[in-house]
Protein backbone atom coordinates (compact mmCIF):
# COMPACT_ATOMS: atom_id res chain seq x y z
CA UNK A 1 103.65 103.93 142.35
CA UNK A 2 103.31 99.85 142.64
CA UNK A 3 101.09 99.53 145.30
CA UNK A 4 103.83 98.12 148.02
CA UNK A 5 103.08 98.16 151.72
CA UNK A 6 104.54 101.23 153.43
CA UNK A 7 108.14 99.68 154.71
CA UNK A 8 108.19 96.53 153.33
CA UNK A 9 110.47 95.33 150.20
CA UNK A 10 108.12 93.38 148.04
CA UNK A 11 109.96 89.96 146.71
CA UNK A 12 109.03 86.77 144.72
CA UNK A 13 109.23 84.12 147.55
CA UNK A 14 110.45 81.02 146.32
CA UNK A 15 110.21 79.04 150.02
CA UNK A 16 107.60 77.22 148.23
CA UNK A 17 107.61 74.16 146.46
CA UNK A 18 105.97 74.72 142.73
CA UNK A 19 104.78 72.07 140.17
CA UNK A 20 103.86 71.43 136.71
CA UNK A 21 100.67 71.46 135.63
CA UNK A 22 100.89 67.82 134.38
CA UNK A 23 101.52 66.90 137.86
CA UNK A 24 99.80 63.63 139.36
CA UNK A 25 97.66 63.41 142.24
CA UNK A 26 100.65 61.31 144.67
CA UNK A 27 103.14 64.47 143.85
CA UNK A 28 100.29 67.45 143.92
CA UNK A 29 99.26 66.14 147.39
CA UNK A 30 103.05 66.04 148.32
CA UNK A 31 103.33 69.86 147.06
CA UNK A 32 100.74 70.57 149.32
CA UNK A 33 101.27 68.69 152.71
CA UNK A 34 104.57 70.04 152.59
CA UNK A 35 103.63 73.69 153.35
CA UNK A 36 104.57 74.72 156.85
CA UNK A 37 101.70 75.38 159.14
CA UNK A 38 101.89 79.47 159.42
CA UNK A 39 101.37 81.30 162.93
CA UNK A 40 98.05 82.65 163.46
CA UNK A 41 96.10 80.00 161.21
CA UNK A 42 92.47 79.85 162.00
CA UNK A 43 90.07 77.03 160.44
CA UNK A 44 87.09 79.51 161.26
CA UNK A 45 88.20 81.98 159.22
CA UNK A 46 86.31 82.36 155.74
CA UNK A 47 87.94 80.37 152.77
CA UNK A 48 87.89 82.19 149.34
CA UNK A 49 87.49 81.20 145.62
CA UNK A 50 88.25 83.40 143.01
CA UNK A 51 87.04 81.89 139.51
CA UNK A 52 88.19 84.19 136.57
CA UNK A 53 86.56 82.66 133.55
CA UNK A 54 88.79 83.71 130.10
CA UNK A 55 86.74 85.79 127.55
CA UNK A 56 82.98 85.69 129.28
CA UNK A 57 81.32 88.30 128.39
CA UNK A 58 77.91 89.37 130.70
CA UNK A 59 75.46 89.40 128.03
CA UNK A 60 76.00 85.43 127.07
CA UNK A 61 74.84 84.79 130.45
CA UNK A 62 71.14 83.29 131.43
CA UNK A 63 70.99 85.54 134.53
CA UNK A 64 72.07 88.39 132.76
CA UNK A 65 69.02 88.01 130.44
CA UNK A 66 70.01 85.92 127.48
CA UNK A 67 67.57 84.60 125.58
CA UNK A 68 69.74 80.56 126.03
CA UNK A 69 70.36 78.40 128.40
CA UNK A 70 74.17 79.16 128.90
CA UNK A 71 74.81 79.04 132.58
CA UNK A 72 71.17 77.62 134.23
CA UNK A 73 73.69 75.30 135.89
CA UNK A 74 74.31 78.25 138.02
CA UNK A 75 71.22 79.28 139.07
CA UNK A 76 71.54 77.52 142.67
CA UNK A 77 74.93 80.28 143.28
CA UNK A 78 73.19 82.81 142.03
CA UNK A 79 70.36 82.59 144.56
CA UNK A 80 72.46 82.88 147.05
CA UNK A 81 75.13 85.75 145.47
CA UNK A 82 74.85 89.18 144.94
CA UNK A 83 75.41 90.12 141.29
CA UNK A 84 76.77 93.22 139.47
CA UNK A 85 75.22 94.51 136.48
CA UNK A 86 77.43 96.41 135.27
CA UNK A 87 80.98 95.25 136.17
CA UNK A 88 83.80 96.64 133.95
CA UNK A 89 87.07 95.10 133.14
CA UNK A 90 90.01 97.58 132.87
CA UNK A 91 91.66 96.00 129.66
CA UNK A 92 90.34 93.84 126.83
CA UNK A 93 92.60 91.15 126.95
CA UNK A 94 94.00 88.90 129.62
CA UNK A 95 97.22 90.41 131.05
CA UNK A 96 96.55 93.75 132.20
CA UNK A 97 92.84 93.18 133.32
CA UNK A 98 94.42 89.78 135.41
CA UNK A 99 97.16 92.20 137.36
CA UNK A 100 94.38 94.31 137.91
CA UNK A 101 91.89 91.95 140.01
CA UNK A 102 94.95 90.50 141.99
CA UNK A 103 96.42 94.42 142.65
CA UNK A 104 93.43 96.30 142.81
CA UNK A 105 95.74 98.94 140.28
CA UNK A 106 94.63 99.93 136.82
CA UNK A 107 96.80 98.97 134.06
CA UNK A 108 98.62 102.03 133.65
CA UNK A 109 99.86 102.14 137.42
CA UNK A 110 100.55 98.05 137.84
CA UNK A 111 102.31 98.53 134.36
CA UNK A 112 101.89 94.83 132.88
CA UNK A 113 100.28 96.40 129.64
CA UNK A 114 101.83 95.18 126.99
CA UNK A 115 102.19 91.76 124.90
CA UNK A 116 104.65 89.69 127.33
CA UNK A 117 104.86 91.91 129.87
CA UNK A 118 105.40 90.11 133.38
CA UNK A 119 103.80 91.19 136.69
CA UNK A 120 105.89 93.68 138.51
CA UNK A 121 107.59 92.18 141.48
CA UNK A 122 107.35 95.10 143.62
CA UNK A 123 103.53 94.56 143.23
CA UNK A 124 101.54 93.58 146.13
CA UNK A 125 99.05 90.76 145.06
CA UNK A 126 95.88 89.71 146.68
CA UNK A 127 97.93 86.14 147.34
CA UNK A 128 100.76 87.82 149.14
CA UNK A 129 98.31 89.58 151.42
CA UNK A 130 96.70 86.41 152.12
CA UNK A 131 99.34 84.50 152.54
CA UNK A 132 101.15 86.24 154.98
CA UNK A 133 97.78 86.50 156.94
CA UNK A 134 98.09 82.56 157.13
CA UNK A 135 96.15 81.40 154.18
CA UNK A 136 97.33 78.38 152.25
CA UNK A 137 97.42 80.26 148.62
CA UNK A 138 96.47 77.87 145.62
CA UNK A 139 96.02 78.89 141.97
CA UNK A 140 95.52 76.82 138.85
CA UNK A 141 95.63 79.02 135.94
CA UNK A 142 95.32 77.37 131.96
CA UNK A 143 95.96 80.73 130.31
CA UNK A 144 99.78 81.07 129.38
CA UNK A 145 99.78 84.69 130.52
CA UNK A 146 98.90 83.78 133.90
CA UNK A 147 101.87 82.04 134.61
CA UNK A 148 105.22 81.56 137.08
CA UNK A 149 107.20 82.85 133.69
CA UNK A 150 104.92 86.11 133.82
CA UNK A 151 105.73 86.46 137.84
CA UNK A 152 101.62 85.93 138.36
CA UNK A 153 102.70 83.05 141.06
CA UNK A 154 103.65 85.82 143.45
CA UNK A 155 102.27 85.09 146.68
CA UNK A 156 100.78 81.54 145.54
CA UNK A 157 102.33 78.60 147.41
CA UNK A 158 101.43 76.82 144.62
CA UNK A 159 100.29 78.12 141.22
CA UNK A 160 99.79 75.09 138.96
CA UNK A 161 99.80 76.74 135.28
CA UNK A 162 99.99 75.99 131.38
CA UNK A 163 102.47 77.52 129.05
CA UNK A 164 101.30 75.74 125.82
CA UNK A 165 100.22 77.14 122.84
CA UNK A 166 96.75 79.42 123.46
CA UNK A 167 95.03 77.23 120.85
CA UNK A 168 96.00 73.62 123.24
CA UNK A 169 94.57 74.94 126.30
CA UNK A 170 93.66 72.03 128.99
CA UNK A 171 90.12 71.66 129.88
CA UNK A 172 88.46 72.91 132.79
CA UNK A 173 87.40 69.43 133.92
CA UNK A 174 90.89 68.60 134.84
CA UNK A 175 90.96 72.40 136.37
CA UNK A 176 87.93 70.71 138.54
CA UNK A 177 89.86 67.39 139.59
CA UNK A 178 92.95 69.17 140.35
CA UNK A 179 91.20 71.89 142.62
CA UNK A 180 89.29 69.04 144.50
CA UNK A 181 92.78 67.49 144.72
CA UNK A 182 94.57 70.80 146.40
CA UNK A 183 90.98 71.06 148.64
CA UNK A 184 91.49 67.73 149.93
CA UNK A 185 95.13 68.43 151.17
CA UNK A 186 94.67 72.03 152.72
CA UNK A 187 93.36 71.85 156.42
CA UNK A 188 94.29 76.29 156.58
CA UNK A 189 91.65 78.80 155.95
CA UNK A 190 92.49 78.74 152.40
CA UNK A 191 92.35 80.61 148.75
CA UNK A 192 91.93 79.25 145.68
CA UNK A 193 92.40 81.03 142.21
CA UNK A 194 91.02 79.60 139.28
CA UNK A 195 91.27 80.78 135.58
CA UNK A 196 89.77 78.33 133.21
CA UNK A 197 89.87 78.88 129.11
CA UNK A 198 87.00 76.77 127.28
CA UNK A 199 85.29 79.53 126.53
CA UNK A 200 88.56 80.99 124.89
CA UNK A 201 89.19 80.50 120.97
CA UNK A 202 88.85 77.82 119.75
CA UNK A 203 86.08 77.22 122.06
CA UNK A 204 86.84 73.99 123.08
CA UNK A 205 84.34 71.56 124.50
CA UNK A 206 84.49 67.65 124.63
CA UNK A 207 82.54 66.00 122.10
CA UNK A 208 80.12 64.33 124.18
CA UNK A 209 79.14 67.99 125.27
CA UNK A 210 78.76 69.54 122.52
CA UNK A 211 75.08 69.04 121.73
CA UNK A 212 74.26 70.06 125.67
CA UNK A 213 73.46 73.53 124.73
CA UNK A 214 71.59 73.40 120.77
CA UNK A 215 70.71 69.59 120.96
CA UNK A 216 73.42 69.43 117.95
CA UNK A 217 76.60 70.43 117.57
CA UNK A 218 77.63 74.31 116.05
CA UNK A 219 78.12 74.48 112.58
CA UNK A 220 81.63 74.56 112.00
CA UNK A 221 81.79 77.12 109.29
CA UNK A 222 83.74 79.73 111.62
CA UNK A 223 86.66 78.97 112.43
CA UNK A 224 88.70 80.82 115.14
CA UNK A 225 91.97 82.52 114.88
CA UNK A 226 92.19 81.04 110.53
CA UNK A 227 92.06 82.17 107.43
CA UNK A 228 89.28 84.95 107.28
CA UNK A 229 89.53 85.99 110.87
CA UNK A 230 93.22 86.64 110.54
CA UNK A 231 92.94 88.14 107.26
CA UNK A 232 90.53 90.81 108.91
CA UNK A 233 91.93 91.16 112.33
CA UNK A 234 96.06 90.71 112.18
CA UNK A 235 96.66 91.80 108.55
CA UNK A 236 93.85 94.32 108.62
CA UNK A 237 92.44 93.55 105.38
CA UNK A 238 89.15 94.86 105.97
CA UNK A 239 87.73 94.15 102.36
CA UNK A 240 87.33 90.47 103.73
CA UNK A 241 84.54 91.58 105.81
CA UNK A 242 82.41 90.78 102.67
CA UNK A 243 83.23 87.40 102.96
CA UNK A 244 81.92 87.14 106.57
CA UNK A 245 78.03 85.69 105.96
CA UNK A 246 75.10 84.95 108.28
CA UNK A 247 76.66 81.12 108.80
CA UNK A 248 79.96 82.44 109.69
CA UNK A 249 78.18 84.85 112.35
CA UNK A 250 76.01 81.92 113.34
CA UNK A 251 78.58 79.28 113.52
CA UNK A 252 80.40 81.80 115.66
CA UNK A 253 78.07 82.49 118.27
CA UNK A 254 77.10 78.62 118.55
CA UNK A 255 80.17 77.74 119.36
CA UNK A 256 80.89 80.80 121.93
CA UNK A 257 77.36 79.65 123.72
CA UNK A 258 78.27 76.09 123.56
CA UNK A 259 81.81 76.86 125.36
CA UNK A 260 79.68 78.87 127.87
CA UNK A 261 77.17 76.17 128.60
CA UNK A 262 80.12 73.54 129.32
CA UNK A 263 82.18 75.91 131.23
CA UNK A 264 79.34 76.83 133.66
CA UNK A 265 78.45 73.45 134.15
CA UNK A 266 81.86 72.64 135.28
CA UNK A 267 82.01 75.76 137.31
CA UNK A 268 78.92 74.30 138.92
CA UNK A 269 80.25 70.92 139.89
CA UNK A 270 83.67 73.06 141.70
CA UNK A 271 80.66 74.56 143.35
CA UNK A 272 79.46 70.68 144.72
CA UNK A 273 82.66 70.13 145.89
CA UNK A 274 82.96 72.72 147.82
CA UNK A 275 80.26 71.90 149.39
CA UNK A 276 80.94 68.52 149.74
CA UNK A 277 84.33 69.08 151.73
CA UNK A 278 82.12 71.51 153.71
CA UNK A 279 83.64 74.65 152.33
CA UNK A 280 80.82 76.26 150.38
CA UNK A 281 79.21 78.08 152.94
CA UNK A 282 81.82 80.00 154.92
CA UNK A 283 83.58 80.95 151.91
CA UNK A 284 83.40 84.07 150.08
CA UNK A 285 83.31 83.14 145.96
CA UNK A 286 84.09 85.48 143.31
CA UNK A 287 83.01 84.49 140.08
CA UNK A 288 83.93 86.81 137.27
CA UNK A 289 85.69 87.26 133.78
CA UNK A 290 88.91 88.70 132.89
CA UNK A 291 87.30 90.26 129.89
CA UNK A 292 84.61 89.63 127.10
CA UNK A 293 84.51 88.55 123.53
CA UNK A 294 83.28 90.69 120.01
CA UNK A 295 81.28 87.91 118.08
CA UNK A 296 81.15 90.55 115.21
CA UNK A 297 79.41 93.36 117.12
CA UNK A 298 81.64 95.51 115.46
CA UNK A 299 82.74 94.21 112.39
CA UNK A 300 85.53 92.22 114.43
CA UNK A 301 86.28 89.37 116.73
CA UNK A 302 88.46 87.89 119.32
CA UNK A 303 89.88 90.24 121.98
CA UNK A 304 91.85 92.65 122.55
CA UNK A 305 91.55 94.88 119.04
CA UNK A 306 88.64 97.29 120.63
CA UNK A 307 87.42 98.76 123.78
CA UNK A 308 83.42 98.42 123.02
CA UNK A 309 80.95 97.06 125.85
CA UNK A 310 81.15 93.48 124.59
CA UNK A 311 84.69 93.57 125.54
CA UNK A 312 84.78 95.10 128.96
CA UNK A 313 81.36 94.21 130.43
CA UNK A 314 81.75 91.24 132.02
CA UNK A 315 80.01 89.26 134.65
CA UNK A 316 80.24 89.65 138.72
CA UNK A 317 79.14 87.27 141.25
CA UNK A 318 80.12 87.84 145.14
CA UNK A 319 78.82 85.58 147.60
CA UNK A 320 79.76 86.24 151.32
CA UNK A 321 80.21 83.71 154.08
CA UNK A 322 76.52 82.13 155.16
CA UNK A 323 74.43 83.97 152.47
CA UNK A 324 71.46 83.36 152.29
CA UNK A 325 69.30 85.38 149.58
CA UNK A 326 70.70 87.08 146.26
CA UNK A 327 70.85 90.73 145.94
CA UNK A 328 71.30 92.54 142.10
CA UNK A 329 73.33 95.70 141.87
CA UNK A 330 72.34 98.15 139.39
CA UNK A 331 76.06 100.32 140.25
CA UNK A 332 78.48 100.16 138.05
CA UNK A 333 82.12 98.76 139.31
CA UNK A 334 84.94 97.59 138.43
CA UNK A 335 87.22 94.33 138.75
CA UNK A 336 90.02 96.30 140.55
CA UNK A 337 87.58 96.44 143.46
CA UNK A 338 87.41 93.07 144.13
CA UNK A 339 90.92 92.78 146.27
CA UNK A 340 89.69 95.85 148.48
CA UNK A 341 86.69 94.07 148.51
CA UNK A 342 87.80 90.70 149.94
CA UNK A 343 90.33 92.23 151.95
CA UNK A 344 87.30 94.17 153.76
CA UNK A 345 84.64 91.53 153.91
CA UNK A 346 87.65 89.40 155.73
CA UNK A 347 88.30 91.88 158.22
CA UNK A 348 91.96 92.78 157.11
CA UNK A 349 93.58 96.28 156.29
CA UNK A 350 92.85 97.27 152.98
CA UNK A 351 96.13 98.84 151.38
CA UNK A 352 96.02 102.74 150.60
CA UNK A 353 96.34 104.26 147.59
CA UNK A 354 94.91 101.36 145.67
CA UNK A 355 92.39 102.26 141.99
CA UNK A 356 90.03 99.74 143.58
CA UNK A 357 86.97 100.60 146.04
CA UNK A 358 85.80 98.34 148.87
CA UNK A 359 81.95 97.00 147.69
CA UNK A 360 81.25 95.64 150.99
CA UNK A 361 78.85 98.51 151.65
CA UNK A 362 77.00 97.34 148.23
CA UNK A 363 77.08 93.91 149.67
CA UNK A 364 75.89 94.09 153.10
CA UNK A 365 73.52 96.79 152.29
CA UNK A 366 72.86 97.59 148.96
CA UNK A 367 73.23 101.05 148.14
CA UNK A 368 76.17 102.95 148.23
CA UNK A 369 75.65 106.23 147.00
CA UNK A 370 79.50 107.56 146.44
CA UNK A 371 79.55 104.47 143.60
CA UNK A 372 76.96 106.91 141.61
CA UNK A 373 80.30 109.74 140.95
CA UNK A 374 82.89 106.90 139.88
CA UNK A 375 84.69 107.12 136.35
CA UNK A 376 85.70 103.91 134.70
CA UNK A 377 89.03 103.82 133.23
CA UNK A 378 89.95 101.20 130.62
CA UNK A 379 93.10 100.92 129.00
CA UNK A 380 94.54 98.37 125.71
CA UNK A 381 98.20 98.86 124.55
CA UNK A 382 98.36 95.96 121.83
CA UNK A 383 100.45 97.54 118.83
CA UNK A 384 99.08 96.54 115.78
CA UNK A 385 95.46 95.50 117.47
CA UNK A 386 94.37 98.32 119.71
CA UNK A 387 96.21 101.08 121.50
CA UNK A 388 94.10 103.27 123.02
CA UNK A 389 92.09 104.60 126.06
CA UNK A 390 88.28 104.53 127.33
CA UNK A 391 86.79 106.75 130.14
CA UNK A 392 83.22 105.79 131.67
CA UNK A 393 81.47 108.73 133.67
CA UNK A 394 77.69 106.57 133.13
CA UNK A 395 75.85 107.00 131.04
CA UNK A 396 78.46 108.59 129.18
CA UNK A 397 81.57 106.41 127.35
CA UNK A 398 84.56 107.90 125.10
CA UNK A 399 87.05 105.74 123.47
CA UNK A 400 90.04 107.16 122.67
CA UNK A 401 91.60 105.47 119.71
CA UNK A 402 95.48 106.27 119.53
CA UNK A 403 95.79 103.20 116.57
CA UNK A 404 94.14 100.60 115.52
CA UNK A 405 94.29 97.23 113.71
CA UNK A 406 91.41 99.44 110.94
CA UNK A 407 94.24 101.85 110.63
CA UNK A 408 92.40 104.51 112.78
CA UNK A 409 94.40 106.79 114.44
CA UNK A 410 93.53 109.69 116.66
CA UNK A 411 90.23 109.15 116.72
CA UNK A 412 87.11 109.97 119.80
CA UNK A 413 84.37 107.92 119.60
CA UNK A 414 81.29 108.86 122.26
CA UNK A 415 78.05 107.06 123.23
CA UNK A 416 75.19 107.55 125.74
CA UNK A 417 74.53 104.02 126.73
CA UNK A 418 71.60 104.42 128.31
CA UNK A 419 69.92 105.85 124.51
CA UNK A 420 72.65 103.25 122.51
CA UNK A 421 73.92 100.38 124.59
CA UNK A 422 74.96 98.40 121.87
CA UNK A 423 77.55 101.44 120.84
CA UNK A 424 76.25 101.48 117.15
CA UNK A 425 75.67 105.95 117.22
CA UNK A 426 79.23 107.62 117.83
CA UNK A 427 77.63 111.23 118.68
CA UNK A 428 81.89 112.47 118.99
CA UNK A 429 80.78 115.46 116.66
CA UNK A 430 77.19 116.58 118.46
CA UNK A 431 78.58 116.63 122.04
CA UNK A 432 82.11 117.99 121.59
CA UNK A 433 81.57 119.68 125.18
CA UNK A 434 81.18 115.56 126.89
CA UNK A 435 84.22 114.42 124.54
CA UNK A 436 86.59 117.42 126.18
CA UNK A 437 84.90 116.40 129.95
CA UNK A 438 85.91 113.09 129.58
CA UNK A 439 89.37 113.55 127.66
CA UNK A 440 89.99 115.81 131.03
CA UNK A 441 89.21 112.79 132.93
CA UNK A 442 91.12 110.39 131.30
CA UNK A 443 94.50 113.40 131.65
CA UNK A 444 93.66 113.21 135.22
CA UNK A 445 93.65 109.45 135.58
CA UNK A 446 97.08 109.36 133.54
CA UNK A 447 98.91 111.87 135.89
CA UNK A 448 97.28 110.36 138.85
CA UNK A 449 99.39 106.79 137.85
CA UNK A 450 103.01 109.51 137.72
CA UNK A 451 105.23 109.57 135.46
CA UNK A 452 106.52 106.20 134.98
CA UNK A 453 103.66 104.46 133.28
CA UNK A 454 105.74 103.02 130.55
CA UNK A 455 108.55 102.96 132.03
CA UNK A 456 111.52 100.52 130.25
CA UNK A 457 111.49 98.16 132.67
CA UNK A 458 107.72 97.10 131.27
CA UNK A 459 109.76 97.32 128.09
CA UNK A 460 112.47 94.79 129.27
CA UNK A 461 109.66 91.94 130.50
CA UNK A 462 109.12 91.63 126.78
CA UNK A 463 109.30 88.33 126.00
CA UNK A 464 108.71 88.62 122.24
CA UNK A 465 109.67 84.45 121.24
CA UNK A 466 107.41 83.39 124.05
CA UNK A 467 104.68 84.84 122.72
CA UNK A 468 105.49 83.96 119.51
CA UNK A 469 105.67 80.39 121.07
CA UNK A 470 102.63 80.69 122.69
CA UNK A 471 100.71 81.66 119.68
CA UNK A 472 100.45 85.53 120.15
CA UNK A 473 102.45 86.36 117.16
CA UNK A 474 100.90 88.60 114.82
């Protein structure tokens, strides 16, 4: 079911010399000059950037029509990009919506669901792909999911990562030098992954930046992943909500939009040096999110605990080789098209039987009419946060809540988010007819992935004192 080439036997190469993130320029330029020069490598051919940027939801976005000036540092990209409206993440939390841009899978066929839960290594990544078509493969990841320990480096020649605590992430400035660094030393068509955190709890952002956004710092009366949050979201005491006032709320979206501001700016500058080294144009860039944020849309933060909009709407940027003029697309799609999608704009065999759809037709043309009949499956398995499914057949969305950190089990919730896009009217009970449509949907999705969706060898990736370590206890 793991989407491996027909005759092939995936493995984890390890031909490839790896280093710590910590590493200094001398030895990171060593890592790199050391690759072997691979048959078949052609400078023409297109370079490609993949930036996943941790917890950005669409709607904190300038382009995407918020009312501040969170990403204007962008706005030279996005005149030259095509961007989705309405892309949708396949998880609400980092892990299973990561394996799904690099596999083009959904959760519940690449099978890294749950809390610890490695990468399959019968999975066929984007990086593998790439790299046996002669790309030098570089990654620099500050999220501790995306890691060699979870098997994410498969396919990278070098995947430079962080496996500190989620609070202690590095900042995405050093994520800039060090890309410029790996840049410098790669004369192969190339790809480069990225996966910054700033705009991850705690929302960390330099002091000297922190007045860029509000001309003043946020307030600092919430404070991420403490007391009250906690209280609410990992013991589920839900009478704390009272607590929660209009400086909390405040405090919390200042410092969300303040992360956003500095992250975008930095994401800009990777942007210059691209350019610089004279990459930027025949490159294909991907700028996305893994997933989104609640800032108390629903009575909750963080990630991972729900599967409303805020969560799984996140922002899509694609900008082909020598573009020229932006395009918008009004389509929904979905993150597990983007490795079809590269695959096709490059010219190389897109893999069968993959959840993903090529968007190149979108891209090069605008319109692709089969997008209109797609469903949109999202899945969380956090026990004790979320565990539960959603099914999208626009403008129609059901959540299927098996448990929750509220206590709720068993429980359809349905909007029309065309009528309610801010999911505020569950209308479950007046359209029992859509709830059984899409509940048939979702069935159909389930027994498409087989039989083996949680299968015990997820079970035995658990790596329950890492995450503890890491700061993912509960």
């Amino acid at each position: 079911m793991i989407g491996t080439r027909p005759g092939s036997r995936r493995r984890r190469s390890r031909s490839f010399r790896r280093c710590a993130v910590l590493a200094g320029t001398a030895f990171l330029a060593s890592c790199v000059l050391s690759e072997p020069n691979l048959p078949g490598s052609d400078p023409s051919t297109p370079g490609v950037v993949l930036i996943v940027v941790d917890t950005l939801r669409a709607d904190h976005l300038s382009q995407y029509g918020y009312s501040r000036a969170t990403s204007l540092a962008l706005e030279f990209f996005s005149r030259q990009a095509t961007l989705f409206e309405q892309c949708y993440a396949p998880a609400s939390w980092t892990t299973p919506s990561t394996a799904s841009i690099l596999t083009g899978l959904l959760p519940m066929r690449h099978g890294a669901e749950l809390r610890g839960a490695a990468l399959d290594l019968e999975a066929t990544t984007l990086a593998e792909i790439l790299r046996d078509e002669g790309f030098a493969t570089l990654g620099v990841s500050f999220n501790h999911n995306i890691t060699r320990t979870t098997a994410f480096d498969q396919g990278f020649s070098i995947l430079l990562d962080f496996e500190g605590e989620s609070s202690e992430y590095p900042d995405i400035a050093k994520m800039r030098a060090t890309a410029r660094d790996l840049l410098k030393t790669s004369t192969r068509p190339f790809f480069l992954y990225l996966h910054p955190m700033n705009v991850h709890g705690p929302y960390l952002t330099p002091e000297e930046h922190l007045s860029d956004l509000l001309g003043s710092p946020p307030g600092k009366e919430f404070r991420y992943s403490k007391s009250l949050m906690d209280s609410i979201m990992k013991k589920g005491r839900l009478e704390r909500r009272g607590e929660v006032t209009a400086l909390h709320l405040q405090s919390h979206r200042d410092q969300y939009d303040t992360a956003i501001r500095y992250s975008m700016d930095q994401i800009a500058r990777v942007f210059g040096d691209l350019q610089e080294a004279g990459l930027y144009e025949n490159s294909v860039i991907v700028l996305t999110a893994d997933h989104g944020e609640e800032l108390y849309d629903h009575q909750g933060f963080g990630h991972g605990y729900t599967l409303y909009e805020e969560l799984l709407r996140v922002p899509l940027w694609i900008k082909l080789p020598n573009q020229r003029n932006p395009r918008v697309i009004e389509e929904p799609v979905s993150l597990t098209d983007l490795l079809p999608t590269i695959l096709e704009v490059l010219d190389l065999t897109v893999p069968e039987h993959l959840d993903g759809r090529s968007l190149a037709g979108l891209l090069n043309h605008g319109i692709d009419e089969t997008v209109r009949e797609r469903v949109f499956v999202s899945e969380t398995r956090w026990p004790g946060r979320f565990e539960g499914s959603s099914v999208l057949a626009y403008p129609w969305k059901l959540i299927h809540v098996e448990s929750n950190y509220e206590g709720r089990e068993a429980d359809d919730l349905l909007y029309h988010l065309v009528e309610d896009p801010l999911e505020q009217n569950d209308v479950a009970n007046e359209h029992a007819e859509v709830v059984e449509r899409l509940t048939g949907l979702l069935e159909e999705s389930r027994q498409a992935a087989g039989a083996s969706l949680r299968s015990e060898d997820v079970s035995e990736k658990m790596n329950e004192d890492l995450l503890k370590a890491l700061g993912y206890d509960e």
